[in-house]
Protein backbone atom coordinates (compact mmCIF):
# COMPACT_ATOMS: atom_id res chain seq x y z
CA UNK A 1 -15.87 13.96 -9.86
CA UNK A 2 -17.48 11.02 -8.73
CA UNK A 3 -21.21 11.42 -6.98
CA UNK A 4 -20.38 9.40 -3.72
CA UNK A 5 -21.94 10.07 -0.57
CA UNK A 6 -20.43 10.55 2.09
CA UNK A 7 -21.49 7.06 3.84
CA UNK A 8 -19.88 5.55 0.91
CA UNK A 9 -16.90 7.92 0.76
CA UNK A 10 -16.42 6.81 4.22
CA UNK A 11 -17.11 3.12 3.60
CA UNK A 12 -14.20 3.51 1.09
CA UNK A 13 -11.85 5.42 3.46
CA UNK A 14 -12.19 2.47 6.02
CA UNK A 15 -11.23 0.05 3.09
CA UNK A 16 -8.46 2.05 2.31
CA UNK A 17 -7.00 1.99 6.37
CA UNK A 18 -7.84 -2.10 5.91
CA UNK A 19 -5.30 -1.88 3.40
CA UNK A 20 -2.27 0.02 5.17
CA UNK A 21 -3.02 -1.94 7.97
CA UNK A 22 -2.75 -5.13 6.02
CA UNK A 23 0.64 -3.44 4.57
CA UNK A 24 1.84 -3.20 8.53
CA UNK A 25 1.09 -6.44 8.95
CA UNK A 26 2.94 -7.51 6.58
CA UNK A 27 6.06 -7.42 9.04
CA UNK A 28 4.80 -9.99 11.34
CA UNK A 29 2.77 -12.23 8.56
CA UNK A 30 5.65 -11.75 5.68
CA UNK A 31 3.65 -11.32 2.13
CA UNK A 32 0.47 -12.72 3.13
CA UNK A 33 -1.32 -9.78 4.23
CA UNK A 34 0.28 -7.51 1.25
CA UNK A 35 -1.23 -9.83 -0.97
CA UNK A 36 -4.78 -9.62 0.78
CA UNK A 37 -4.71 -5.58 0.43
CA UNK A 38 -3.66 -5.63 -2.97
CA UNK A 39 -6.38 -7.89 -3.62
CA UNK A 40 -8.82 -5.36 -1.84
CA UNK A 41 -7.14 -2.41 -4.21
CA UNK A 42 -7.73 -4.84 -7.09
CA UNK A 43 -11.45 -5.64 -6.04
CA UNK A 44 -12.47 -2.23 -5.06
CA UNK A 45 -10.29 0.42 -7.34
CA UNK A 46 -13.12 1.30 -9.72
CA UNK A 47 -15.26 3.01 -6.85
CA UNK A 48 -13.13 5.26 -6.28
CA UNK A 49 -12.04 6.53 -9.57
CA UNK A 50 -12.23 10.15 -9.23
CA UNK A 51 -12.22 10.67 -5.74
CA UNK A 52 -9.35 11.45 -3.52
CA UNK A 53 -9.03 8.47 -2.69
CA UNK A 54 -7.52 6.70 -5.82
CA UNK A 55 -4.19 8.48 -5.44
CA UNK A 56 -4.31 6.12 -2.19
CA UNK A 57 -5.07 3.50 -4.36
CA UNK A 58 -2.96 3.72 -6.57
CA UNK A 59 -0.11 4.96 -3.91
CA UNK A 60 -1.13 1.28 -2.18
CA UNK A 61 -1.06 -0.80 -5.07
CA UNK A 62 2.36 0.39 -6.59
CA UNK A 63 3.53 -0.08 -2.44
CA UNK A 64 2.77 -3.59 -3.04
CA UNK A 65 4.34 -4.64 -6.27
CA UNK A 66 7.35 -2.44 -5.45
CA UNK A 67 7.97 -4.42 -2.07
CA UNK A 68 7.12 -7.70 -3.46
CA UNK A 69 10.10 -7.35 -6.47
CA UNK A 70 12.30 -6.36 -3.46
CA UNK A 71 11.80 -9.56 -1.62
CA UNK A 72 12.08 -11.08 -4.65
CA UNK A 73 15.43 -9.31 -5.73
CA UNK A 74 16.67 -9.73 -1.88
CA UNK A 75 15.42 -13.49 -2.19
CA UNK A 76 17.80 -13.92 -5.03
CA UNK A 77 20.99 -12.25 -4.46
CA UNK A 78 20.96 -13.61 -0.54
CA UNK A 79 23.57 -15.79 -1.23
CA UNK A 80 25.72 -12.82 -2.56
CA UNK A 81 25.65 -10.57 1.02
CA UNK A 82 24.02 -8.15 -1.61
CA UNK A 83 20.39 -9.43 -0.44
CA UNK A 84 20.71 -8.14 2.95
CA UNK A 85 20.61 -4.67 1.72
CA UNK A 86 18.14 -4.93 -0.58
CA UNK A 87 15.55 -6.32 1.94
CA UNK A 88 16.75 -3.42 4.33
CA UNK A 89 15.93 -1.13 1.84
CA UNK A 90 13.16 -3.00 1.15
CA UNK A 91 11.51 -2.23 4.46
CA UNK A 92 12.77 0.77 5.28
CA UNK A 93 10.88 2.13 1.63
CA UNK A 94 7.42 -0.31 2.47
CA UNK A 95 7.72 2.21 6.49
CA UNK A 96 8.02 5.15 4.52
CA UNK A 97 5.10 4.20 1.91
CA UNK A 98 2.78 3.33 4.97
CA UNK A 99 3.37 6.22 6.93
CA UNK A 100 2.80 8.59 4.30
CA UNK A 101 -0.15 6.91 2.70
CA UNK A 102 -1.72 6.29 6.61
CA UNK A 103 -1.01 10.23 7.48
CA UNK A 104 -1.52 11.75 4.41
CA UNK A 105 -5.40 9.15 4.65
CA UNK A 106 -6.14 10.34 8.42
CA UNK A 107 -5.92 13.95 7.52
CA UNK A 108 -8.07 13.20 4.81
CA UNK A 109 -5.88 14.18 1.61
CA UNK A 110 -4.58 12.96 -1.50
CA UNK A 111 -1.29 11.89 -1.90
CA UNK A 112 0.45 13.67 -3.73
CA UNK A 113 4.14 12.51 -3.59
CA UNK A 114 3.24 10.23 -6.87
């Protein structure tokens, strides 16, 4: 287990909010703000190996590159009327990953739904 204390467990827990939030905001600033949390993740993922918070971590980071080859796939099969879907799904999947990840983070667990 990793020797944090708690000021820097809770430093880390207000890095990993910054990043759902930056996920949320993601729906008025398209993939901007995705981009900037997954670069937090990126930055910051090796101070919290083995603490409970890496399975938000890693939970965040897989949100992001999940979401981004949606838009992507959506992006490209627009034209088709196939696209539509895709970015619905798309979003409704990038809700469900921040509202788990921000619950399962205020009650102060892992996630375990990995």
């Amino acid at each position: 287990m990793n020797n944090l204390s708690n000021e820097e467990l809770q430093a880390l827990k207000r890095v990993t909010a910054t990043v759902y939030l930056c996920q949320a905001l993601s729906f008025i600033f398209a993939t901007l703000p995705l981009l900037v949390g997954l670069a937090f993740n990126l930055y910051r993922r090796k101070e919290v190996q083995e603490t409970w918070l890496e399975s938000h971590f890693k939970w965040q980071i897989k949100t992001c590159w999940v979401t981004l080859l949606g838009i992507l796939i959506s992006a490209i099969t627009f034209g088709t009327g196939i696209g539509i879907f895709t970015l619905f799904t798309t979003i409704l999947w990038l809700v469900y990953r921040i509202t788990i990840g921000w619950l399962s983070l205020t009650d102060g667990e892992p996630i375990n739904k990995m």
